[in-house]
C-alpha atoms as a PDB file:
ATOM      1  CA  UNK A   1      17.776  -5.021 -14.151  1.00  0.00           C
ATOM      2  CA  UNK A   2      17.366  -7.876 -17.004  1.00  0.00           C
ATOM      3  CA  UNK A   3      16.587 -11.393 -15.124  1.00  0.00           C
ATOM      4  CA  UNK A   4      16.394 -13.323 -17.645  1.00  0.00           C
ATOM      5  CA  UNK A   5      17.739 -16.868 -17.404  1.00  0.00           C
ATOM      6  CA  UNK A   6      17.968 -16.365 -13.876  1.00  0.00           C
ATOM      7  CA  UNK A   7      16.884 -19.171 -11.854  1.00  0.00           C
ATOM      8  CA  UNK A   8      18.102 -18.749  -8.343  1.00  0.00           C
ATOM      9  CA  UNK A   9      17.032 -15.712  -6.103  1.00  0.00           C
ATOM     10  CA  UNK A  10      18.751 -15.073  -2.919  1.00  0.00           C
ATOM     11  CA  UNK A  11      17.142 -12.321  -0.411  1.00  0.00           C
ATOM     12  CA  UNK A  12      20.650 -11.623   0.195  1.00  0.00           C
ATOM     13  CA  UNK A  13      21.531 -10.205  -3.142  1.00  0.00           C
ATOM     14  CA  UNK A  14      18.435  -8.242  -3.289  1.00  0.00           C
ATOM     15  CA  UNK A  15      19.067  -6.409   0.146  1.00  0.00           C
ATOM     16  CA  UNK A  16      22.354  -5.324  -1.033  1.00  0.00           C
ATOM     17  CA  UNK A  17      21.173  -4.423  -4.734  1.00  0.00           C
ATOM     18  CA  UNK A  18      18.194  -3.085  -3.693  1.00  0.00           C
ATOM     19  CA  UNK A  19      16.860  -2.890  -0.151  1.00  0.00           C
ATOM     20  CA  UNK A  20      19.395  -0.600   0.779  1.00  0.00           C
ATOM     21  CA  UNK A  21      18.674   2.093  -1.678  1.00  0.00           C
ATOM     22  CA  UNK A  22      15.682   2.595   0.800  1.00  0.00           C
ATOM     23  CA  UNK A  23      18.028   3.969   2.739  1.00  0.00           C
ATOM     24  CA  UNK A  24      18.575   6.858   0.595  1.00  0.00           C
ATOM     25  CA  UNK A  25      14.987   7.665  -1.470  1.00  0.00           C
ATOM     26  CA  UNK A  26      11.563   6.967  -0.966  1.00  0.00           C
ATOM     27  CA  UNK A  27       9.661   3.577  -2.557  1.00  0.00           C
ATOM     28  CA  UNK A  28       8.013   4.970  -4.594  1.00  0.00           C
ATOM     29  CA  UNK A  29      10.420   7.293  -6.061  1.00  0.00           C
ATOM     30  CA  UNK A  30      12.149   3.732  -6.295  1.00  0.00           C
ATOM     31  CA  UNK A  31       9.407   2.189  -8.002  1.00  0.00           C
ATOM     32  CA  UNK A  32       9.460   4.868 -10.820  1.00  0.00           C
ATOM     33  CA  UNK A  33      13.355   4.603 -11.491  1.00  0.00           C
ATOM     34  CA  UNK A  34      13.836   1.074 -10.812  1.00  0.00           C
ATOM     35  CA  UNK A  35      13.437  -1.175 -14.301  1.00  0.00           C
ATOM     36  CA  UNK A  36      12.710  -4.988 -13.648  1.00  0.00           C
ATOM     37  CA  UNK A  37      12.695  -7.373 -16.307  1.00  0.00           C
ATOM     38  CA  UNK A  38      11.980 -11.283 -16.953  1.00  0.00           C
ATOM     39  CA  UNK A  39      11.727 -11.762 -13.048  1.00  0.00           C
ATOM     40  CA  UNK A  40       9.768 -14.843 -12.151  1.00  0.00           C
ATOM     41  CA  UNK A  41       7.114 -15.132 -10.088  1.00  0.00           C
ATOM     42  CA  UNK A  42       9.307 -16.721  -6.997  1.00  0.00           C
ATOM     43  CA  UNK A  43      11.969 -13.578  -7.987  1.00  0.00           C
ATOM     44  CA  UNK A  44       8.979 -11.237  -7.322  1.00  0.00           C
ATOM     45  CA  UNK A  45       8.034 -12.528  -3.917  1.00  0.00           C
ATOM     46  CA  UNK A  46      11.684 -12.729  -3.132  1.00  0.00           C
ATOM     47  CA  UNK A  47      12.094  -8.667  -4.321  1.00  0.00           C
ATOM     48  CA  UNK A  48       8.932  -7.396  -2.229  1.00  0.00           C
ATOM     49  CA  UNK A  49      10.006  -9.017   0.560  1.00  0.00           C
ATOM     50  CA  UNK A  50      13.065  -7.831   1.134  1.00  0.00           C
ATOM     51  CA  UNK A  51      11.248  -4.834  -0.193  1.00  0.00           C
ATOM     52  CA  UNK A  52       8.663  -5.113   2.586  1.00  0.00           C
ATOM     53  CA  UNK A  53      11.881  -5.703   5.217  1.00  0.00           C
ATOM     54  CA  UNK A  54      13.669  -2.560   4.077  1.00  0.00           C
ATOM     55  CA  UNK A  55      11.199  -0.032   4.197  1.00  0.00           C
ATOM     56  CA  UNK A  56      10.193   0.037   8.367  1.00  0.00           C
ATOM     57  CA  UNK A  57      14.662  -1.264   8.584  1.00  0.00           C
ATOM     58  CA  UNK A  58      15.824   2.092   6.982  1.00  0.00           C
ATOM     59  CA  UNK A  59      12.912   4.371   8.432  1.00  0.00           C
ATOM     60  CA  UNK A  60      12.094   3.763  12.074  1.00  0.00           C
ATOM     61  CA  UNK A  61      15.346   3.657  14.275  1.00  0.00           C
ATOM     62  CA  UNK A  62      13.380   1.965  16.967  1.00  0.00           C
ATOM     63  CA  UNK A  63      12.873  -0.975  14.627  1.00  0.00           C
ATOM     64  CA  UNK A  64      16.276  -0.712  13.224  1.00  0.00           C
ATOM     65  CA  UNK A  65      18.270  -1.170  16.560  1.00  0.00           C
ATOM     66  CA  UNK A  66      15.315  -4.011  17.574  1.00  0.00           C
ATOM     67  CA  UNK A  67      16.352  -6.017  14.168  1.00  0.00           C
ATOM     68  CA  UNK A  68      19.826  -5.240  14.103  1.00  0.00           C
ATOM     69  CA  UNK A  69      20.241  -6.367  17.940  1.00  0.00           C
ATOM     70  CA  UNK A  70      18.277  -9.409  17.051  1.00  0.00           C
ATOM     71  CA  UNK A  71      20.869 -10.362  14.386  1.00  0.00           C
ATOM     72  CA  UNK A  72      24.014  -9.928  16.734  1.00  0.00           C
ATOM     73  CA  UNK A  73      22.945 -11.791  19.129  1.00  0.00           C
ATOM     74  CA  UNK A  74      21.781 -14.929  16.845  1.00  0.00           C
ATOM     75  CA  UNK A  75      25.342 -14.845  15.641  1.00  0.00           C
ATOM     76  CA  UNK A  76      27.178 -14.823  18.875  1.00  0.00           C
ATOM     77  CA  UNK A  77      25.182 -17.692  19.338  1.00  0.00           C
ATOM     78  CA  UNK A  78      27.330 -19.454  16.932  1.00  0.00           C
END
């Protein structure tokens, strides 16, 4: 994934384009197939967060239901 020119990082797109392929392989087999280019600095942070996020999210249930019942009830509050 080229960067370049990019200014603007949402978490958002990075959970869907990335933090969910946790789901399916390991980080580090993730690290070796994954290609990052001309991400800034602020991109970086952004990426290993919602690295960081994803990895207890897709393998500990327990934490999975705790986050994902967390999120449903902040948006019924709305």
């Amino acid at each position: 994934m080229d960067f370049e020119g990019v200014k603007v990082f949402a978490s958002a797109f990075f959970n869907v384009a990335i933090g969910q392929l946790l789901q399916d392989i390991q980080s580090d087999t993730l690290n070796e197939k994954l290609i990052i280019e001309n991400l800034s600095p602020h991109g970086e942070t952004v990426l290993s967060q919602v690295i960081d996020n994803a990895k207890p999210y897709y393998s500990d249930p327990a934490h999975r239901q705790a986050v994902d019942t967390v999120m449903e009830e902040y948006a019924a509050s709305f």
